[in-house]
N, C-alpha and C. Protein backbone atom coordinates (compact mmCIF):
# COMPACT_ATOMS: atom_id res chain seq x y z
N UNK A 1 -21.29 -55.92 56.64
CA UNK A 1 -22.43 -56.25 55.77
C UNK A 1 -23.26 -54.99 55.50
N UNK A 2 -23.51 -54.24 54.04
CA UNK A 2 -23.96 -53.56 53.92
C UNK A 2 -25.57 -53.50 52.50
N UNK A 3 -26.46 -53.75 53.63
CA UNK A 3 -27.22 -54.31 52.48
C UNK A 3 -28.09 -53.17 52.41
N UNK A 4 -28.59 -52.55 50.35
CA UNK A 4 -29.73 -51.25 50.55
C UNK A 4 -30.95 -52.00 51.24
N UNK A 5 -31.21 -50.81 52.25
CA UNK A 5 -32.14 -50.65 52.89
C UNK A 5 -33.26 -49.67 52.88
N UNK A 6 -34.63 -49.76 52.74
CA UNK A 6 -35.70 -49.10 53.11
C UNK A 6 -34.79 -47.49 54.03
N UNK A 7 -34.78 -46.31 53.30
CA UNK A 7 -34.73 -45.98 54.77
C UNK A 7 -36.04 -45.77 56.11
N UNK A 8 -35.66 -45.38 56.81
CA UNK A 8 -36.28 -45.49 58.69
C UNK A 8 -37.42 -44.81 58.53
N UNK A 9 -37.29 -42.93 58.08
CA UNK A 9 -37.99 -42.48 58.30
C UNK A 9 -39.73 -43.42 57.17
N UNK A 10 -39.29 -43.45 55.88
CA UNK A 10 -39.88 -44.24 54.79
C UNK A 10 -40.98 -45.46 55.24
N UNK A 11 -39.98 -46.11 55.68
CA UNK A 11 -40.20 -47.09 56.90
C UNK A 11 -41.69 -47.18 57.63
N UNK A 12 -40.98 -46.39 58.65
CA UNK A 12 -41.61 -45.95 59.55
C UNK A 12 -43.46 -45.01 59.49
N UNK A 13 -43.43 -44.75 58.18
CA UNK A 13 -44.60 -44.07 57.82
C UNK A 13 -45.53 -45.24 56.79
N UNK A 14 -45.12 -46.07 56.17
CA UNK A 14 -45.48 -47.04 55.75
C UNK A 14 -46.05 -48.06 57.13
N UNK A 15 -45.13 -48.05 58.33
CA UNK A 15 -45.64 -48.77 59.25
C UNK A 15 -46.65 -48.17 59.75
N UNK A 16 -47.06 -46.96 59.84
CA UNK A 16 -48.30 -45.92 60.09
C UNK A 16 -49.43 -46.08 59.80
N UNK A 17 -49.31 -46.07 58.22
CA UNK A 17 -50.74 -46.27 57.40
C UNK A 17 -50.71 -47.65 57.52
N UNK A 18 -49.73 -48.33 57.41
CA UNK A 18 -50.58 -49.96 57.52
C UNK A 18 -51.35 -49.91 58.85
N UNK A 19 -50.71 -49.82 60.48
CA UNK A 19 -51.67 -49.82 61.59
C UNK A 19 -53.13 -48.98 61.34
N UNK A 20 -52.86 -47.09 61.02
CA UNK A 20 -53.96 -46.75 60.50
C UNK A 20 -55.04 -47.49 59.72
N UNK A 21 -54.47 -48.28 58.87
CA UNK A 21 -55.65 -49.17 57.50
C UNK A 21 -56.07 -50.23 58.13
N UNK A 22 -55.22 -51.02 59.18
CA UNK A 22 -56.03 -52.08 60.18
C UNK A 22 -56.84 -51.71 60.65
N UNK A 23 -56.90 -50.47 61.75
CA UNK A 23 -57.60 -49.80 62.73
C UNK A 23 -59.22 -49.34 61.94
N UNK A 24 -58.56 -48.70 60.73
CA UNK A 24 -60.03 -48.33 60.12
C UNK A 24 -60.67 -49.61 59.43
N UNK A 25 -60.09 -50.55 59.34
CA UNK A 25 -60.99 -51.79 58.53
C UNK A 25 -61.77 -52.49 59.44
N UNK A 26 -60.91 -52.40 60.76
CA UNK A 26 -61.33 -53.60 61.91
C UNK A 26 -62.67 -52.62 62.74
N UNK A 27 -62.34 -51.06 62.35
CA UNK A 27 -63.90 -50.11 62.79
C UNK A 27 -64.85 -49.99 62.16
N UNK A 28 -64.52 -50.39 60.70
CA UNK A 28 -65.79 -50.46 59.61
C UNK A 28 -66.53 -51.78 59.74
N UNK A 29 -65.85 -52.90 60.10
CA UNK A 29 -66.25 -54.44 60.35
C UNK A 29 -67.20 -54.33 61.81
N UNK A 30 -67.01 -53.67 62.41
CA UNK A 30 -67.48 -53.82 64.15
C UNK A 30 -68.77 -53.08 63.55
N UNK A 31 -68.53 -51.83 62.96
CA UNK A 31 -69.74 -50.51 62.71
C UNK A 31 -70.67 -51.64 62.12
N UNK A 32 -70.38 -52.57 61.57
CA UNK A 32 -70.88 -52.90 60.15
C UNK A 32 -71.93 -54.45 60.77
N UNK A 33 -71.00 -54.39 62.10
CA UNK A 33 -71.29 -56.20 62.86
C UNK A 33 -72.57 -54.99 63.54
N UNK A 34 -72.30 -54.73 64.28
CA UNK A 34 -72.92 -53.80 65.46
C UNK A 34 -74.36 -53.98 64.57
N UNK A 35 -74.15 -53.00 63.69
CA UNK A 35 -75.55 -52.43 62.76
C UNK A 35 -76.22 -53.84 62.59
N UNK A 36 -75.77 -54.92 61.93
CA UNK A 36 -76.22 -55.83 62.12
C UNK A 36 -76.76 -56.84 63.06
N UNK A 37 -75.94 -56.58 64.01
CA UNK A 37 -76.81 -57.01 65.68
C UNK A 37 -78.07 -55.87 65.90
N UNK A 38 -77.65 -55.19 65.69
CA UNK A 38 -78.97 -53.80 66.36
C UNK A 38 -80.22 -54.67 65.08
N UNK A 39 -80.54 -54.67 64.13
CA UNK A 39 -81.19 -55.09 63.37
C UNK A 39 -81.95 -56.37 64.20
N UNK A 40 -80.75 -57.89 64.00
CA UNK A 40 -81.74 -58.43 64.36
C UNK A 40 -82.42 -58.35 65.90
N UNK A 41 -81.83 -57.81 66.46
CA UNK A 41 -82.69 -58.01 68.07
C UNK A 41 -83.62 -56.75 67.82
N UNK A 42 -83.73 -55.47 66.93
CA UNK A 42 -84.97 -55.18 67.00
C UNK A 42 -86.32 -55.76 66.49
N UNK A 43 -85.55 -56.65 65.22
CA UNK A 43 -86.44 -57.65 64.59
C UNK A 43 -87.19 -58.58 66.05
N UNK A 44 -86.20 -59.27 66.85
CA UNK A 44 -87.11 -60.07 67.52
C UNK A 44 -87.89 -59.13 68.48
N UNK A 45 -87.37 -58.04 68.76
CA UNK A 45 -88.54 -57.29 69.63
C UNK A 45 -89.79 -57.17 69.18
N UNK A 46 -89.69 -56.82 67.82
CA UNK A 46 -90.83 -56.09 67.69
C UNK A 46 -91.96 -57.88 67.48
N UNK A 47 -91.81 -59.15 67.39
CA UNK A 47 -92.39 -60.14 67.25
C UNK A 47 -92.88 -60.64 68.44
């Protein structure tokens, strides 16, 4: 069975930037949660 295939190396760097593009979306979401926690609990401090 010889079916065209993706080659490995191709592959393999596509599998890169996808983990890379998770990693940076799921650090912009936390940066983004975080900033938003820091907000409201200074809000209730300062009340």
């Amino acid at each position: 069975m010889h079916k065209p295939t993706i080659p490995k190396s191709l592959q393999a760097i596509q599998f890169v930037l996808f983990i890379i593009f998770l990693l940076c979306g799921e650090f912009l979401q936390a940066r983004e949660y975080s900033g938003k926690v820091i907000k409201v609990t200074d809000g209730d401090s300062i009340k």
